[in-house]
PDB file of N, CA and C in Angstrom:
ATOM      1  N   UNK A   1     -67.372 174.887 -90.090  1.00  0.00           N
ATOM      2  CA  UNK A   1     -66.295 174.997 -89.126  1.00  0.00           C
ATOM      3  C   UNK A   1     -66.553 173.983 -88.021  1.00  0.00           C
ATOM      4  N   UNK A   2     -66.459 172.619 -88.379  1.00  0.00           N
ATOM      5  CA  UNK A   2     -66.610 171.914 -87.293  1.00  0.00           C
ATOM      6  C   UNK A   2     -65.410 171.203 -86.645  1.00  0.00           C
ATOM      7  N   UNK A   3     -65.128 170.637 -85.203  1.00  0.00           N
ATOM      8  CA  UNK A   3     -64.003 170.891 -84.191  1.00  0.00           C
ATOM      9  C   UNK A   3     -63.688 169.065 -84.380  1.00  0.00           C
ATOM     10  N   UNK A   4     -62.940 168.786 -84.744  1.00  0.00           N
ATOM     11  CA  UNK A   4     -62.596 167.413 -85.016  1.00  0.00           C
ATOM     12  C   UNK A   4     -62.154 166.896 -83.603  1.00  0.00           C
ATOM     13  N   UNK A   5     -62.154 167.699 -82.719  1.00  0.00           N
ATOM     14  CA  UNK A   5     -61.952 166.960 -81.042  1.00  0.00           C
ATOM     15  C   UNK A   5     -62.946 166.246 -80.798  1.00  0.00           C
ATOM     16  N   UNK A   6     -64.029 166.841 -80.989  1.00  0.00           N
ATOM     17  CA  UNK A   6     -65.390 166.355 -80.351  1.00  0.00           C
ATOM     18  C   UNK A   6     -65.223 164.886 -80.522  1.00  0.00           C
ATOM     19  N   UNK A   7     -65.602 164.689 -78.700  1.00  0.00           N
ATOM     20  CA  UNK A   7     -65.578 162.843 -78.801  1.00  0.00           C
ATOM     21  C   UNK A   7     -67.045 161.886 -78.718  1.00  0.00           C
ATOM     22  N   UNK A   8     -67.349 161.218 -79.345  1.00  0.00           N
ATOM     23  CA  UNK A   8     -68.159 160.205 -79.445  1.00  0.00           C
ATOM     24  C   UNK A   8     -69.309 160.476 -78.158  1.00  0.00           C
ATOM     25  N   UNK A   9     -70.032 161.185 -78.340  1.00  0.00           N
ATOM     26  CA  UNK A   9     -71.428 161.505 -77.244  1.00  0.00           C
ATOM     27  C   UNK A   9     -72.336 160.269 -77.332  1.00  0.00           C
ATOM     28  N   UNK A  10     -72.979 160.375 -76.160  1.00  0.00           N
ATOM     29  CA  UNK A  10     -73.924 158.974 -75.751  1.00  0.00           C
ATOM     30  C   UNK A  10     -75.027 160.297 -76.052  1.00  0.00           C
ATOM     31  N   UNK A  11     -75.797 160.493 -77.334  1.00  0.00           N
ATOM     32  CA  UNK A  11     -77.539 160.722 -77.770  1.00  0.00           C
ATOM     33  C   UNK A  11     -77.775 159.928 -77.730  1.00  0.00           C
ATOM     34  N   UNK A  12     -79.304 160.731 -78.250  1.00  0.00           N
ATOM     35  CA  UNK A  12     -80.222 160.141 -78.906  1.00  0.00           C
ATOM     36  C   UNK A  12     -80.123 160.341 -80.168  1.00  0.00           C
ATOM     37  N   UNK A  13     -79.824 159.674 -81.474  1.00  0.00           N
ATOM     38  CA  UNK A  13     -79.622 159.872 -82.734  1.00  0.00           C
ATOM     39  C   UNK A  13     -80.857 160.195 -83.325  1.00  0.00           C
ATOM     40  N   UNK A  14     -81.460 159.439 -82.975  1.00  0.00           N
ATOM     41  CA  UNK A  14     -82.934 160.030 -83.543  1.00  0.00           C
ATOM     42  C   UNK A  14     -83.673 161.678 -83.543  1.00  0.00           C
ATOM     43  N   UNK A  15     -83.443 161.592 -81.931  1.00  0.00           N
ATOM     44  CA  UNK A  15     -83.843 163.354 -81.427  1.00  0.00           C
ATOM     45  C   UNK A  15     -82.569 164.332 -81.994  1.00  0.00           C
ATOM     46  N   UNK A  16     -81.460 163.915 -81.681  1.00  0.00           N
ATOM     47  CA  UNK A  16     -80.361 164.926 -82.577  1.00  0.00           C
ATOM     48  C   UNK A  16     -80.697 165.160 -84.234  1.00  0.00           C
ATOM     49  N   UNK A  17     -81.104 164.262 -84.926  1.00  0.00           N
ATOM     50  CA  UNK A  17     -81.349 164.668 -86.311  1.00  0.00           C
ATOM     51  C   UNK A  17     -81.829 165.538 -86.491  1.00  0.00           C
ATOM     52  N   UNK A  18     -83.555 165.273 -85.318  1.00  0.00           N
ATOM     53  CA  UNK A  18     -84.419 165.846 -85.719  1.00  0.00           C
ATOM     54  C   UNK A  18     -84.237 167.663 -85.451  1.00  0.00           C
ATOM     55  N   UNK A  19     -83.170 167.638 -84.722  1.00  0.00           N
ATOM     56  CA  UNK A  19     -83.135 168.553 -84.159  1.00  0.00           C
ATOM     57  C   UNK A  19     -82.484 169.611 -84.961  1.00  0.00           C
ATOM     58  N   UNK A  20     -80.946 169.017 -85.424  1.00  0.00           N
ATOM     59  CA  UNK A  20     -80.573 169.419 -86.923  1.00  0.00           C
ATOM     60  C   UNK A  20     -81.084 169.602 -88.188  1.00  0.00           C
ATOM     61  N   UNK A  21     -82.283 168.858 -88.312  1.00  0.00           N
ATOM     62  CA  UNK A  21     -83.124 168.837 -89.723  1.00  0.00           C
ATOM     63  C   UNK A  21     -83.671 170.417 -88.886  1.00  0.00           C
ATOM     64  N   UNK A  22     -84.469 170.531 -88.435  1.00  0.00           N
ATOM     65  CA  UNK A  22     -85.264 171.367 -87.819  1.00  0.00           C
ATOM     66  C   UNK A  22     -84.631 173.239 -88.025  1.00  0.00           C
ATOM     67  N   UNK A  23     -83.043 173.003 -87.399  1.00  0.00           N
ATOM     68  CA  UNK A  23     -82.430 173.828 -87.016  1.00  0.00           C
ATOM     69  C   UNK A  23     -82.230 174.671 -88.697  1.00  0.00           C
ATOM     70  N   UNK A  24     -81.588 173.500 -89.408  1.00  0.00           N
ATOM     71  CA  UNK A  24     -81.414 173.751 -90.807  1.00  0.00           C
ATOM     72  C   UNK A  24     -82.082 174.181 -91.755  1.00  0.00           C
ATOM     73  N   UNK A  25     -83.866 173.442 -91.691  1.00  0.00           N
ATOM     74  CA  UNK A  25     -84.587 173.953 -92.228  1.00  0.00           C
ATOM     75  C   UNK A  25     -84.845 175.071 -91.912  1.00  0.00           C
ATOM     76  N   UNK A  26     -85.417 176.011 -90.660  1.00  0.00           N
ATOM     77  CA  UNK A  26     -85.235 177.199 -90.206  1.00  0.00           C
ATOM     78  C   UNK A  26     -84.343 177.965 -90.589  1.00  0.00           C
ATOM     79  N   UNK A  27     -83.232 177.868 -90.813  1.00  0.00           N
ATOM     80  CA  UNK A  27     -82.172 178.714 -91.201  1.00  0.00           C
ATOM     81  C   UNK A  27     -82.547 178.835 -92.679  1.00  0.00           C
ATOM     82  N   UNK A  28     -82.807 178.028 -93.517  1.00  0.00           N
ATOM     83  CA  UNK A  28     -83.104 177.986 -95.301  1.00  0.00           C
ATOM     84  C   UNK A  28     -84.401 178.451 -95.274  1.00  0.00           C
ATOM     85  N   UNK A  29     -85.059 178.326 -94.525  1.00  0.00           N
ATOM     86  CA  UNK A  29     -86.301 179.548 -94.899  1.00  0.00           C
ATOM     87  C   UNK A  29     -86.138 181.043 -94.271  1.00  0.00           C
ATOM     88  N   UNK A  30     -85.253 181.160 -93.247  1.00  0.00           N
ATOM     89  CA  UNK A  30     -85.025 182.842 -92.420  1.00  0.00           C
ATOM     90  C   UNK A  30     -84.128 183.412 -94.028  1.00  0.00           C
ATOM     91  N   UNK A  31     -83.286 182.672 -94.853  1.00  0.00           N
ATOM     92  CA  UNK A  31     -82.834 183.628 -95.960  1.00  0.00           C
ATOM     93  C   UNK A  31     -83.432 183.482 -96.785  1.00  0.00           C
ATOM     94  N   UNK A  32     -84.456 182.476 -97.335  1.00  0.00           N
ATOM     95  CA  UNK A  32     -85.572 182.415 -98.643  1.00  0.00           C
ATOM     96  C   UNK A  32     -84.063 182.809 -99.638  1.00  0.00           C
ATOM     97  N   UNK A  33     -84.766 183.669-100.513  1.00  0.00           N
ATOM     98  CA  UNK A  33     -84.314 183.648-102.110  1.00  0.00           C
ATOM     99  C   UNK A  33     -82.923 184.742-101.886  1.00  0.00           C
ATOM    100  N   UNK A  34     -82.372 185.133-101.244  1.00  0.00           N
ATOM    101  CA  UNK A  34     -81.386 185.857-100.493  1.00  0.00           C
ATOM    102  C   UNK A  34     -80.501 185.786-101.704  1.00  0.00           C
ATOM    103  N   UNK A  35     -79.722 186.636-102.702  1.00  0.00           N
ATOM    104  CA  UNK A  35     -78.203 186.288-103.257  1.00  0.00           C
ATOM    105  C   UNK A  35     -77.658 186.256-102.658  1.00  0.00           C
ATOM    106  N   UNK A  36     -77.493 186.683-101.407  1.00  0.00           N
ATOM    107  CA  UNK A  36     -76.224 186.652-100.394  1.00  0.00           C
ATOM    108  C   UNK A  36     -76.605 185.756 -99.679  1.00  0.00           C
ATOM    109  N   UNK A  37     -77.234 184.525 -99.368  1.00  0.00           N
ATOM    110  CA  UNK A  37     -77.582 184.079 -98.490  1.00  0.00           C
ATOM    111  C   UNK A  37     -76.630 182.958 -97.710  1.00  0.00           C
ATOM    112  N   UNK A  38     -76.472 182.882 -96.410  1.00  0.00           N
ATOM    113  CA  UNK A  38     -75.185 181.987 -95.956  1.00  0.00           C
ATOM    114  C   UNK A  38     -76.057 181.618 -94.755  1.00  0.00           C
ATOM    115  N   UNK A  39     -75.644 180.248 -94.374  1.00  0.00           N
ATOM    116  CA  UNK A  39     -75.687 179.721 -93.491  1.00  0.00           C
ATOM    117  C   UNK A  39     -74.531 178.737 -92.752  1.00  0.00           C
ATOM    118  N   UNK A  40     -74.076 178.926 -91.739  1.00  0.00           N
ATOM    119  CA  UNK A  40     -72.945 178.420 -91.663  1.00  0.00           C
ATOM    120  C   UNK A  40     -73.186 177.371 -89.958  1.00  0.00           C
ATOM    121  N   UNK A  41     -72.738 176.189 -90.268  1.00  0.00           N
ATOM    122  CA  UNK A  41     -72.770 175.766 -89.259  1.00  0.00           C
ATOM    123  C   UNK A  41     -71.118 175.146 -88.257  1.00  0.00           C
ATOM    124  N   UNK A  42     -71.514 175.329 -87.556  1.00  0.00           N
ATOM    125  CA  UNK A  42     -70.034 175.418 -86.542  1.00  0.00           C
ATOM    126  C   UNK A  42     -69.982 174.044 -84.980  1.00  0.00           C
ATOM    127  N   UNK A  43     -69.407 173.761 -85.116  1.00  0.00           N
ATOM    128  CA  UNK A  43     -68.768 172.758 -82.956  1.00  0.00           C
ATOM    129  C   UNK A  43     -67.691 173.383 -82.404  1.00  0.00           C
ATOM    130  N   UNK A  44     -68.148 173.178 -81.248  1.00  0.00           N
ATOM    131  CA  UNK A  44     -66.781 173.237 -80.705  1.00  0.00           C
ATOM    132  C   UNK A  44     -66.517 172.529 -79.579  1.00  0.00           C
ATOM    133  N   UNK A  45     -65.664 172.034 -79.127  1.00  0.00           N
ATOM    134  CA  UNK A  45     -65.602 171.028 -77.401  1.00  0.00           C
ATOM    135  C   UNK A  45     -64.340 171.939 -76.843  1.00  0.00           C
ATOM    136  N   UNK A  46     -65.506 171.806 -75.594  1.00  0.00           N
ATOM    137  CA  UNK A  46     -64.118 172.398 -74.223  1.00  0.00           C
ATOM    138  C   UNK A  46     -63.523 170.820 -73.472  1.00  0.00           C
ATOM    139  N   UNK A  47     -62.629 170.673 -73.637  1.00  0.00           N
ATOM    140  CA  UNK A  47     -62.349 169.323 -73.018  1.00  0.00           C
ATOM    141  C   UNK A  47     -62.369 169.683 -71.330  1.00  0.00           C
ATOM    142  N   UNK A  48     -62.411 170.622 -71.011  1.00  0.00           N
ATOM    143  CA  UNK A  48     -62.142 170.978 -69.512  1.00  0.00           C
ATOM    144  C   UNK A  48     -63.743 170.420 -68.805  1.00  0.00           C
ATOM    145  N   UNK A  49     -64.603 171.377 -69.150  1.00  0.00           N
ATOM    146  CA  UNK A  49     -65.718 171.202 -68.993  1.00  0.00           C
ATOM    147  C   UNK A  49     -66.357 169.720 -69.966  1.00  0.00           C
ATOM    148  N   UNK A  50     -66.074 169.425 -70.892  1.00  0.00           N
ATOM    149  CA  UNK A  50     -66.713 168.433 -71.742  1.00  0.00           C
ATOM    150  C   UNK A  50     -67.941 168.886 -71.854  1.00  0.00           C
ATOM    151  N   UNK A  51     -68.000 169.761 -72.381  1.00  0.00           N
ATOM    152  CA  UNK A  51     -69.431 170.614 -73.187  1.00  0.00           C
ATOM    153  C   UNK A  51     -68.949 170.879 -74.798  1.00  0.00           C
ATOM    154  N   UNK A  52     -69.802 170.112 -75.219  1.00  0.00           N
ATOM    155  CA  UNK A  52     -70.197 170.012 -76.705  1.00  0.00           C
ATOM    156  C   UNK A  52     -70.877 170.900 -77.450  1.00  0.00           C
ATOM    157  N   UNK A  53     -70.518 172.096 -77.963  1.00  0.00           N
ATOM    158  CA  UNK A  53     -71.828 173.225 -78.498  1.00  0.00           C
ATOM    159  C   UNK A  53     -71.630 172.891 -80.036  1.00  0.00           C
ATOM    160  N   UNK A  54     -73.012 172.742 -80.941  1.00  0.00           N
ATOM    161  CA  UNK A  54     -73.226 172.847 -82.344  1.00  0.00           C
ATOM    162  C   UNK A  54     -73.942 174.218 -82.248  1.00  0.00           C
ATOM    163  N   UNK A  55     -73.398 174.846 -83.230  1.00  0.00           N
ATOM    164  CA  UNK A  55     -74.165 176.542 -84.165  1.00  0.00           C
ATOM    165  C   UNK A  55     -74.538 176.275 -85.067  1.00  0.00           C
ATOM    166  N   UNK A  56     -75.832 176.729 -85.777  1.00  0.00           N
ATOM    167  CA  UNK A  56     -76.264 176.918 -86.971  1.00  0.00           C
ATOM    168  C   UNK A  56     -77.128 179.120 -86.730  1.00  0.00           C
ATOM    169  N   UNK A  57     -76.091 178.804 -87.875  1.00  0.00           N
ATOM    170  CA  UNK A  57     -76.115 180.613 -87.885  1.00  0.00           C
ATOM    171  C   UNK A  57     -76.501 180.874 -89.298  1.00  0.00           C
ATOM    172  N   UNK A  58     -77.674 182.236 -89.559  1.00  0.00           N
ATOM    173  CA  UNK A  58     -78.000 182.451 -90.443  1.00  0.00           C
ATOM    174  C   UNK A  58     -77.679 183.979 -90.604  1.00  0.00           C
ATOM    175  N   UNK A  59     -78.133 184.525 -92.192  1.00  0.00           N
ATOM    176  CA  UNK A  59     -77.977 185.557 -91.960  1.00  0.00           C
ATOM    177  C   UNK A  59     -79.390 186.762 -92.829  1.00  0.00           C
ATOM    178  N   UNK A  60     -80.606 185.752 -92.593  1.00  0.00           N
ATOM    179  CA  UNK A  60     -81.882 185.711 -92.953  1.00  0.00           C
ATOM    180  C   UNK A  60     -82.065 187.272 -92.189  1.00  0.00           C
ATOM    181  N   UNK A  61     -83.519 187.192 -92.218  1.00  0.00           N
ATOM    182  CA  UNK A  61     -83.780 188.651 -91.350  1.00  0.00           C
ATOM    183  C   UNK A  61     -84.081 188.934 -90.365  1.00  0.00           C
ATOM    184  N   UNK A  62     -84.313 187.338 -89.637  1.00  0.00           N
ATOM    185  CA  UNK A  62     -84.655 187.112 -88.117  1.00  0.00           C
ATOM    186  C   UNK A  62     -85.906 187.487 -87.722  1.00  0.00           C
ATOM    187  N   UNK A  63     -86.447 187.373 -86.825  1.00  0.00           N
ATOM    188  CA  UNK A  63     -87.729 187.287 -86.120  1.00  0.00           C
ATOM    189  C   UNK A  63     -88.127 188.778 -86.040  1.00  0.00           C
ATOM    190  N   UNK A  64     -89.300 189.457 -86.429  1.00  0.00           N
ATOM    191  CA  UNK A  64     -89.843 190.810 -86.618  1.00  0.00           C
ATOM    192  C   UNK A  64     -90.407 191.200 -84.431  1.00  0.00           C
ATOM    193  N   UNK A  65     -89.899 192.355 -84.392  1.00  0.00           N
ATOM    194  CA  UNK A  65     -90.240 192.829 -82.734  1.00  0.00           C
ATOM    195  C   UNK A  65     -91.465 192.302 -82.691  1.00  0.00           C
ATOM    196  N   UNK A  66     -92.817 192.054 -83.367  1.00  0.00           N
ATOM    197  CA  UNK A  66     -93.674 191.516 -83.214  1.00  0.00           C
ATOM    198  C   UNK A  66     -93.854 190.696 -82.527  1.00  0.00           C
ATOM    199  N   UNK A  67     -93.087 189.584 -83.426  1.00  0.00           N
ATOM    200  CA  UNK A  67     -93.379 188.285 -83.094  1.00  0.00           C
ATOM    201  C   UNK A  67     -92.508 187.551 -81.827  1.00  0.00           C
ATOM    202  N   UNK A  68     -91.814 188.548 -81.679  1.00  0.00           N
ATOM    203  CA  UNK A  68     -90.260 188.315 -80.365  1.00  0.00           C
ATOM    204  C   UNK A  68     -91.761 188.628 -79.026  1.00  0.00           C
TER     205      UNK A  68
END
């Protein structure tokens, strides 16, 4: 579900990848071998504010009270 408004940001391409590789890989190991397993990633832009948000949402089992 990504927002085809979003306009041309001044990154860092390098640090954004890494950041997406990162985000992604995390999400593909929180569902491991899952049949149901989804990960869905999402943008959206407020043109008012010009804030840019990317989601990567899983639906793995998340972090144990432990380790929180």
């Amino acid at each position: 579900a990504l927002d085809s408004e979003i306009p041309q940001l001044q990154i860092d391409r390098e640090q954004m990848l890494r950041v997406f590789i990162n985000l992604i890989d995390n999400a593909i190991a929180a569902v491991g071998e899952q049949a149901d397993a989804q990960i869905e990633i999402s943008s959206k832009f407020d043109p008012v504010s010009g804030i840019a948000l990317l989601s990567v949402a899983d639906n793995g089992m998340g972090i144990s009270e432990q380790d929180k």
